[in-house]
N, C-alpha and C. Protein backbone atom coordinates (compact mmCIF):
# COMPACT_ATOMS: atom_id res chain seq x y z
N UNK A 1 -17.39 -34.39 182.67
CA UNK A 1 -16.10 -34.90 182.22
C UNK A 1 -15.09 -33.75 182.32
N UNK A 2 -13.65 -34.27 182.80
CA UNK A 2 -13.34 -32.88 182.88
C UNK A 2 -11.99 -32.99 182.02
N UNK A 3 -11.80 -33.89 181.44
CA UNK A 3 -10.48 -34.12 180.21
C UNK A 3 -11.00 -34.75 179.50
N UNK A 4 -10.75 -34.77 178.23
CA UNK A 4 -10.70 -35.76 177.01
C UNK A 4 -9.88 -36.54 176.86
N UNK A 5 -10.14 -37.84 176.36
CA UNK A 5 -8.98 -38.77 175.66
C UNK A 5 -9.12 -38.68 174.24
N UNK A 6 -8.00 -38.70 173.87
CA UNK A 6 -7.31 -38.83 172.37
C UNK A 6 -6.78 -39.57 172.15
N UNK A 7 -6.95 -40.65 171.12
CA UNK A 7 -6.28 -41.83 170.96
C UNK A 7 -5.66 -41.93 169.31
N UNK A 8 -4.68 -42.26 168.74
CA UNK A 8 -4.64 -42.30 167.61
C UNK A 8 -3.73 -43.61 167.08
N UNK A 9 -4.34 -44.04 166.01
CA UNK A 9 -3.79 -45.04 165.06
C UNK A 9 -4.15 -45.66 164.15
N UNK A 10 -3.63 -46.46 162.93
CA UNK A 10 -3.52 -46.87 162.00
C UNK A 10 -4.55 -47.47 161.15
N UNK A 11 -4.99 -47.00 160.36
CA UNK A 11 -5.73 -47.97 159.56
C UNK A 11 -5.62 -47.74 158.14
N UNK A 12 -6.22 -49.40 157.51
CA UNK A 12 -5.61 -49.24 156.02
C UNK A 12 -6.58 -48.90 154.88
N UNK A 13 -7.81 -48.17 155.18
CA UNK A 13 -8.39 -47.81 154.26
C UNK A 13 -9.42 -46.33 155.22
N UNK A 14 -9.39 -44.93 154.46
CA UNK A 14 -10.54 -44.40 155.01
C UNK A 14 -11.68 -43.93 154.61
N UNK A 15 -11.95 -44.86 153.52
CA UNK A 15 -13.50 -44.60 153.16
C UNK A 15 -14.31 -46.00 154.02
N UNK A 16 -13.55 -47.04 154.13
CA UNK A 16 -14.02 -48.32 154.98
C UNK A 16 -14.23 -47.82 156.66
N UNK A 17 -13.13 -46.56 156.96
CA UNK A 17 -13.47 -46.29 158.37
C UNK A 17 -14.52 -45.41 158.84
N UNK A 18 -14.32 -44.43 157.59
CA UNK A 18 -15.51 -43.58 157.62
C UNK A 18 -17.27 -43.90 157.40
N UNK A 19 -17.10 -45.05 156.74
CA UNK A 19 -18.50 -45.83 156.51
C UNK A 19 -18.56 -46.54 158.34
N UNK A 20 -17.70 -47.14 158.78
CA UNK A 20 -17.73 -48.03 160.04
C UNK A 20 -17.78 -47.14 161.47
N UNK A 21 -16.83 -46.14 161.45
CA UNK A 21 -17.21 -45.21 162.60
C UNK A 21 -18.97 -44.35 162.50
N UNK A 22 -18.83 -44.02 161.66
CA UNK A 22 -20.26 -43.21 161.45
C UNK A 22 -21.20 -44.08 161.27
N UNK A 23 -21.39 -44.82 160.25
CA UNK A 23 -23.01 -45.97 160.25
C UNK A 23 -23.15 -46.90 161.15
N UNK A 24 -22.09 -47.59 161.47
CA UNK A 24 -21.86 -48.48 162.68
C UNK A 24 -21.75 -48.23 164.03
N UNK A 25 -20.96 -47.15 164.38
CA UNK A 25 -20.51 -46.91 165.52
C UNK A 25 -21.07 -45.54 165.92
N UNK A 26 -21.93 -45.31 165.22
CA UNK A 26 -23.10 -43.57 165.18
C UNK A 26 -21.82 -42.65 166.01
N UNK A 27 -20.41 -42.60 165.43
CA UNK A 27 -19.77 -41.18 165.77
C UNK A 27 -19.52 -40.01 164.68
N UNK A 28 -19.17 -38.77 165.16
CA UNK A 28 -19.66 -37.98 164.13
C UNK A 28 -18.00 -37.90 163.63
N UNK A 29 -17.82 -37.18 162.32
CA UNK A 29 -16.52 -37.22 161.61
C UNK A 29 -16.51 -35.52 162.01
N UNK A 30 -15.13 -35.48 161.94
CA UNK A 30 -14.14 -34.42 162.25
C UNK A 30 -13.51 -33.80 161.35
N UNK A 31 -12.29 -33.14 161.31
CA UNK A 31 -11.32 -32.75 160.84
C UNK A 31 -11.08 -34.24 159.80
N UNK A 32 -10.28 -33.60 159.01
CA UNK A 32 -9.34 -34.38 158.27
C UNK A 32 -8.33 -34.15 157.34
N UNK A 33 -7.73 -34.74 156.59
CA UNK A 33 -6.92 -34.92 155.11
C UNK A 33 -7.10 -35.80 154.27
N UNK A 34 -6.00 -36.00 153.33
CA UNK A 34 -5.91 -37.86 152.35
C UNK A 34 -5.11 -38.53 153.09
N UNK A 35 -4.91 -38.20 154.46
CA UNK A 35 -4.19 -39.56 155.12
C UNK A 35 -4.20 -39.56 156.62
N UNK A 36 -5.54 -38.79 157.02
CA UNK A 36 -6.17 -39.29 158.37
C UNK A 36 -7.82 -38.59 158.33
N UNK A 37 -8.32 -39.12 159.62
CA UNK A 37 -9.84 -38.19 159.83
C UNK A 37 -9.83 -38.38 161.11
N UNK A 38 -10.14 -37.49 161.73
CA UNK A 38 -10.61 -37.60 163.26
C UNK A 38 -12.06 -38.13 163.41
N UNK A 39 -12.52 -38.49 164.51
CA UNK A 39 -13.90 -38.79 165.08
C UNK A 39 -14.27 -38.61 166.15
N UNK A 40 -15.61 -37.88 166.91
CA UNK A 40 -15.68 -37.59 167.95
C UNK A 40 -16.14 -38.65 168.36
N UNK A 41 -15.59 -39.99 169.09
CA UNK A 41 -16.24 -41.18 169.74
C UNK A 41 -16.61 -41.50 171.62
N UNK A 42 -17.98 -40.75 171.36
CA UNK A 42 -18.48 -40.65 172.17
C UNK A 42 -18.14 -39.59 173.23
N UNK A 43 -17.88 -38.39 172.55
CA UNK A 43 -16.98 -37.33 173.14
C UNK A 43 -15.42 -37.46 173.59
N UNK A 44 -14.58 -38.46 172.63
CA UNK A 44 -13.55 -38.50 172.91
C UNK A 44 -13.08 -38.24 171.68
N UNK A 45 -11.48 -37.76 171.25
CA UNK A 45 -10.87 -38.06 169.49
C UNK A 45 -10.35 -38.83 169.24
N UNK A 46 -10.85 -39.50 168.23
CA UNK A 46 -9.93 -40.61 167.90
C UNK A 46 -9.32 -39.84 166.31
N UNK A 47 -8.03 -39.99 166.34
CA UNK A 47 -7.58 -39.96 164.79
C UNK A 47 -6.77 -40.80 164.25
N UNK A 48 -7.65 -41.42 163.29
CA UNK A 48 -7.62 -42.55 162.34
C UNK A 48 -6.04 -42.15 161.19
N UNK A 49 -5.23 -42.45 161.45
CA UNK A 49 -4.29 -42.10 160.01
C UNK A 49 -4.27 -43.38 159.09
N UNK A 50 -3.88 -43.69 157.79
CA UNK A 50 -3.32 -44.63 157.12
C UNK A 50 -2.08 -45.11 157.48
N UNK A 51 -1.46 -46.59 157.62
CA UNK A 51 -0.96 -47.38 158.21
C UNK A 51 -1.04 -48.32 158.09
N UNK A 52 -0.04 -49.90 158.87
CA UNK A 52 -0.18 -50.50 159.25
C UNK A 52 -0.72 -50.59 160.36
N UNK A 53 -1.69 -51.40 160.82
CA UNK A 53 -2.17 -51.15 162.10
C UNK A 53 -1.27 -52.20 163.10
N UNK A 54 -0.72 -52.18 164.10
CA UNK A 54 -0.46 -52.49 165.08
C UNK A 54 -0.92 -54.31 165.40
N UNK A 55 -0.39 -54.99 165.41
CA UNK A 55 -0.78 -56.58 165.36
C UNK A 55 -1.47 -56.40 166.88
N UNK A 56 -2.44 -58.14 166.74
CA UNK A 56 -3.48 -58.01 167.28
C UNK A 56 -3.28 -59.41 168.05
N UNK A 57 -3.40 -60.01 169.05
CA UNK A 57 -3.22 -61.27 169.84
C UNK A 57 -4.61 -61.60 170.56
N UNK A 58 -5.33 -62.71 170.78
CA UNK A 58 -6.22 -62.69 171.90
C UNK A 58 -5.27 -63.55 173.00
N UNK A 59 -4.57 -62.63 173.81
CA UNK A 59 -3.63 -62.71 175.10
C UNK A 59 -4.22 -62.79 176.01
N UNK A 60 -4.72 -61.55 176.18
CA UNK A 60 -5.69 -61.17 177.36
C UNK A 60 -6.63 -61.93 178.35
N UNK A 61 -6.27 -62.29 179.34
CA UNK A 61 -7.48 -63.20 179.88
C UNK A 61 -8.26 -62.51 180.88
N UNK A 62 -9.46 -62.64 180.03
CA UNK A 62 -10.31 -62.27 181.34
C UNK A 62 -11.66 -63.43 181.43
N UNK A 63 -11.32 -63.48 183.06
CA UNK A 63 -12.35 -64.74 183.04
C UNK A 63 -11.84 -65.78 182.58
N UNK A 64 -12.59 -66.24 181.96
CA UNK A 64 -12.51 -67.97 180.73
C UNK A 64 -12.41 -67.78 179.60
N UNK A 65 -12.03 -66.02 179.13
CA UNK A 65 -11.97 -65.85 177.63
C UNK A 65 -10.49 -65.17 177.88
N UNK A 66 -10.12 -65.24 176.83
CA UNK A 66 -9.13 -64.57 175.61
C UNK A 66 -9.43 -63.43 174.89
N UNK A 67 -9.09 -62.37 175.15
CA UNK A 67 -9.36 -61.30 174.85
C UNK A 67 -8.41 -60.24 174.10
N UNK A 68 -8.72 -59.52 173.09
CA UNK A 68 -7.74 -59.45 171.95
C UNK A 68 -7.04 -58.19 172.57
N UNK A 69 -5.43 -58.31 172.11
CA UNK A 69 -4.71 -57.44 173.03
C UNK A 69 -3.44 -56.44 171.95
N UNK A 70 -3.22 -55.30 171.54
CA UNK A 70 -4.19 -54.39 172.57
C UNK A 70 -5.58 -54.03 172.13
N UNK A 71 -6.32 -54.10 172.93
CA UNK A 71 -7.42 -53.01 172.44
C UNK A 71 -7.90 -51.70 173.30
N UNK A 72 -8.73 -51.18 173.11
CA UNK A 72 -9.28 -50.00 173.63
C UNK A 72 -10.48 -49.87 173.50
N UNK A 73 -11.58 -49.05 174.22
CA UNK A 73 -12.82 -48.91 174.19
C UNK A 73 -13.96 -47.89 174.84
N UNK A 74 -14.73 -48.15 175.37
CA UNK A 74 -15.94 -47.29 175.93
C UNK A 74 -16.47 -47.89 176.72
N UNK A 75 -17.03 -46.88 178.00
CA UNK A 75 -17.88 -47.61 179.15
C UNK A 75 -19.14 -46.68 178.81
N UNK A 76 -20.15 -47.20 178.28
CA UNK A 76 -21.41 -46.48 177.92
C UNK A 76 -22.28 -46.88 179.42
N UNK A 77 -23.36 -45.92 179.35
CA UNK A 77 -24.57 -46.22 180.06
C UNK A 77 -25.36 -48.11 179.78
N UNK A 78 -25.91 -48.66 179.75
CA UNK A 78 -26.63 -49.80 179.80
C UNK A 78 -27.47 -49.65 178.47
N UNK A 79 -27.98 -48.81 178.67
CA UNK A 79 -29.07 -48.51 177.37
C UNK A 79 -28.27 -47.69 176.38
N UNK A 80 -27.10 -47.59 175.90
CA UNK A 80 -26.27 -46.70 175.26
C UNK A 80 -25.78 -48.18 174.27
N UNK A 81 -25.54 -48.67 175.36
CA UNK A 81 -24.17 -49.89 174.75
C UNK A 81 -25.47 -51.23 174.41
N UNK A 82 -26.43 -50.89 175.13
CA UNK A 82 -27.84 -52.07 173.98
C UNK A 82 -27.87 -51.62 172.82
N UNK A 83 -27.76 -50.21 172.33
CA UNK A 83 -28.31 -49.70 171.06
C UNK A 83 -26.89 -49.84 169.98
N UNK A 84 -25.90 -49.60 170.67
CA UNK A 84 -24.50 -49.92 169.85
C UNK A 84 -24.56 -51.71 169.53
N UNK A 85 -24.94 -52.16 170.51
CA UNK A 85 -24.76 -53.76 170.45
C UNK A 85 -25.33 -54.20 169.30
N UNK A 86 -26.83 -53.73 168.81
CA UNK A 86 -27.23 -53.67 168.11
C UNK A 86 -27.77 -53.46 166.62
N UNK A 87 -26.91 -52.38 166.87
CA UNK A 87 -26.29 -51.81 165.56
C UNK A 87 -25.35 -52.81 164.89
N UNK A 88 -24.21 -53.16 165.88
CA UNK A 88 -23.17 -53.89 165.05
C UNK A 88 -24.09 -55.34 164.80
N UNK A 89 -24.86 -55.95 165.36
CA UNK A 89 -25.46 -57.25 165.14
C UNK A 89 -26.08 -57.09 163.89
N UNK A 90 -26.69 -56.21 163.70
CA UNK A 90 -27.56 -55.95 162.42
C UNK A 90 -26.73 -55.27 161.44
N UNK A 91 -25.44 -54.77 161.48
CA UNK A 91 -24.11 -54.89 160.33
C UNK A 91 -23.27 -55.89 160.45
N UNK A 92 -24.19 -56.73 161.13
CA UNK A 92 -22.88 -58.09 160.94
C UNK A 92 -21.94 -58.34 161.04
N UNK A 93 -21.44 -57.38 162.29
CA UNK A 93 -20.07 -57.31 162.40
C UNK A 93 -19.49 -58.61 163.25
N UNK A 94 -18.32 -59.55 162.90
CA UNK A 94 -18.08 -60.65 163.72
C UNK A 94 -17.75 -60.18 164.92
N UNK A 95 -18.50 -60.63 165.90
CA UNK A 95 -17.70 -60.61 167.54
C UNK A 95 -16.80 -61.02 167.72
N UNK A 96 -15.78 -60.98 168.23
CA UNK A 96 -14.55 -62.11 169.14
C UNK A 96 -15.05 -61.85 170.74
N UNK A 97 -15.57 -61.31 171.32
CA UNK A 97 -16.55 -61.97 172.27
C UNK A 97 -17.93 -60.77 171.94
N UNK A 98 -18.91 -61.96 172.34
CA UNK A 98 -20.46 -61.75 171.96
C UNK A 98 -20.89 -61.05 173.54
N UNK A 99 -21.82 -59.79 172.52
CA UNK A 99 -22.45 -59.16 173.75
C UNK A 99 -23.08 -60.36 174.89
N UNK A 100 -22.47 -59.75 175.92
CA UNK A 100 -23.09 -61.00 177.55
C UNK A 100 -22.34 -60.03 178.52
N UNK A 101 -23.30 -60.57 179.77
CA UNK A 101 -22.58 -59.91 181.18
C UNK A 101 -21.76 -60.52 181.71
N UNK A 102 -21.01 -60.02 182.29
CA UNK A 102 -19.76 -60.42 183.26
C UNK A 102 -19.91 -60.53 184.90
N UNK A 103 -19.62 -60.75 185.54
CA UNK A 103 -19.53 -60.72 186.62
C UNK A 103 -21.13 -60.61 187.45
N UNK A 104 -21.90 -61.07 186.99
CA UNK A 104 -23.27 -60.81 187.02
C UNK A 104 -23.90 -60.78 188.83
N UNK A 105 -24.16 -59.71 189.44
CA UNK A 105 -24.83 -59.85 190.42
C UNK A 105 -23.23 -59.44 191.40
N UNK A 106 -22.88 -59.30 190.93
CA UNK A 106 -21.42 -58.84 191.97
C UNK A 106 -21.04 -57.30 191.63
N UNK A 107 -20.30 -56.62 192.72
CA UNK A 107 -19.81 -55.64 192.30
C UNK A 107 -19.01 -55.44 190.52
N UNK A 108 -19.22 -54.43 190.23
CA UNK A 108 -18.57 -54.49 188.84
C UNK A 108 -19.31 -54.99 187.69
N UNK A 109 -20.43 -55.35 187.94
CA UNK A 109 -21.38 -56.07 186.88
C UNK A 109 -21.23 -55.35 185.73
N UNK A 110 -21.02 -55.83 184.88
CA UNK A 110 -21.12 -55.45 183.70
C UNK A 110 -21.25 -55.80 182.11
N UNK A 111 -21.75 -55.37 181.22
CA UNK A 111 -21.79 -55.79 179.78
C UNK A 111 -21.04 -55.59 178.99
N UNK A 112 -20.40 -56.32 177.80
CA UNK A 112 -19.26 -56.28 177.55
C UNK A 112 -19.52 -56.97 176.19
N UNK A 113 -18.46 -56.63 174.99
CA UNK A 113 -18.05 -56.98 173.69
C UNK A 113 -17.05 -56.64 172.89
N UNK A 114 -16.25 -57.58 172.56
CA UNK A 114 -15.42 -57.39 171.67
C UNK A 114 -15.40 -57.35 170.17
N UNK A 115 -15.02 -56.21 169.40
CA UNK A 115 -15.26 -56.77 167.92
C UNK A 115 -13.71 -55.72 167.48
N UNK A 116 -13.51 -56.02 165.70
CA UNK A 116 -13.02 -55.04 165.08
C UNK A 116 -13.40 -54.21 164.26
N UNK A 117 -12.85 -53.41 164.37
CA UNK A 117 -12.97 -52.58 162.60
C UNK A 117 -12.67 -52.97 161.87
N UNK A 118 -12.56 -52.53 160.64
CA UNK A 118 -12.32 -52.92 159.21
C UNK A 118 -10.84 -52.97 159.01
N UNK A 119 -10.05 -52.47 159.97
CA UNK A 119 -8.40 -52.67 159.58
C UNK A 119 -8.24 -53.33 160.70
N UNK A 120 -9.11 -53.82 161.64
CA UNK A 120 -8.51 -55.18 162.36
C UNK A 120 -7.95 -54.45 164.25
N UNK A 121 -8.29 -53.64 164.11
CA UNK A 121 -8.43 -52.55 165.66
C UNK A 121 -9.08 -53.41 166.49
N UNK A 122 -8.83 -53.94 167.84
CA UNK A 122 -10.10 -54.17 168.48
C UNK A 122 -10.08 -53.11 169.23
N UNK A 123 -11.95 -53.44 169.47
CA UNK A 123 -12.66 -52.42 170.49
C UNK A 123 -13.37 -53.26 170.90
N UNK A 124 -13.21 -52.98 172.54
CA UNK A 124 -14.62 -53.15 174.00
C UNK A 124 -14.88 -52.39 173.80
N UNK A 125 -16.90 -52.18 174.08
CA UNK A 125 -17.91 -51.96 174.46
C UNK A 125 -17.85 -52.24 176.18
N UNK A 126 -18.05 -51.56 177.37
CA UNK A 126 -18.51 -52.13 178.11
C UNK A 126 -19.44 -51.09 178.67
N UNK A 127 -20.57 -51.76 178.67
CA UNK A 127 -22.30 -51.47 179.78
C UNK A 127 -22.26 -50.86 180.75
N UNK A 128 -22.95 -50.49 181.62
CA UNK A 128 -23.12 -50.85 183.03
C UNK A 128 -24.70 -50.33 183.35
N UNK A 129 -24.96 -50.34 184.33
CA UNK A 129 -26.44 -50.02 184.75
C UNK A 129 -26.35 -48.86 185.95
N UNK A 130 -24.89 -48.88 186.13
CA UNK A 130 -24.65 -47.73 187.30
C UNK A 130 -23.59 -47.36 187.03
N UNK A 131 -23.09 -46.42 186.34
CA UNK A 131 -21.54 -46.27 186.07
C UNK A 131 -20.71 -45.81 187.22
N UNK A 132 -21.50 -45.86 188.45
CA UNK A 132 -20.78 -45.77 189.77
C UNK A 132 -20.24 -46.80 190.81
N UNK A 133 -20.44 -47.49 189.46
CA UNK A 133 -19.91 -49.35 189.99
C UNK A 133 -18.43 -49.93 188.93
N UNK A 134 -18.13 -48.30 188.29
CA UNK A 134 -17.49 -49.31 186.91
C UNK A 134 -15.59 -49.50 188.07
N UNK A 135 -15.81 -48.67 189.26
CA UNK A 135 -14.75 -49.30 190.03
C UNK A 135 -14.51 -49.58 191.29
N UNK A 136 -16.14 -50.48 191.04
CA UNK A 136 -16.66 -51.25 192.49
C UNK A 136 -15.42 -52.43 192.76
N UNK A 137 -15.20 -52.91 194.29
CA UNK A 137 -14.63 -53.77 194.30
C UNK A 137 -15.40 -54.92 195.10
């Protein structure tokens, strides 16, 4: 990797984010104060401040779904994003789209899920089995 992304924004509680990034989302906690925390997610920073968070639409079309807009996310390995998938199934976290593949057997194949955090953020998950396909055409 030869840059990092840093992403930052809003949420309205951080003992709810800090329980959800770390037990849920196995990233490690960072820096902080009483009115943000960073997280290393998946070798990227995210910093979480207190806020309103940013309204949320499922606009987005991809495919035959509606997909919540904006969001942001991760392209894990195949076996990275089974074990995350997992995790959130067994914290019960509601999907707004349920782990499944996309484009199956075509360039770009890939696995994919939508959910939120606890202040209503969405995040994709997306899979792959070759991450040298994630900009196959």
């Amino acid at each position: 990797m030869t840059a990092l992304f840093h992403y930052a924004y809003h949420v309205t509680s951080l003992d709810a984010t800090r329980d959800f990034y770390t037990q849920v989302l196995g990233c490690t906690e960072g820096r902080s104060t009483d009115t943000w925390v960073d997280f290393d997610f998946y070798g990227h920073q995210l910093s979480l401040h207190l806020g309103t968070p940013s309204p949320i639409s499922n606009t987005g079309k991809v495919g035959d779904h509606l997909v919540p807009m904006p969001h942001f996310g991760l392209i894990l390995a195949l076996d990275e994003w089974q074990k995350v998938a997992k995790r959130l199934t067994e914290a019960n976290v509601p999907f707004d789209l349920a782990p499944s593949v996309r484009f199956a057997g075509l360039p770009g194949e890939q696995w994919t899920m939508f959910f939120k955090d606890p202040s209503g953020n969405a995040i994709e998950l997306k899979g792959f089995k070759d991450l040298a396909q994630v900009y196959a055409k």
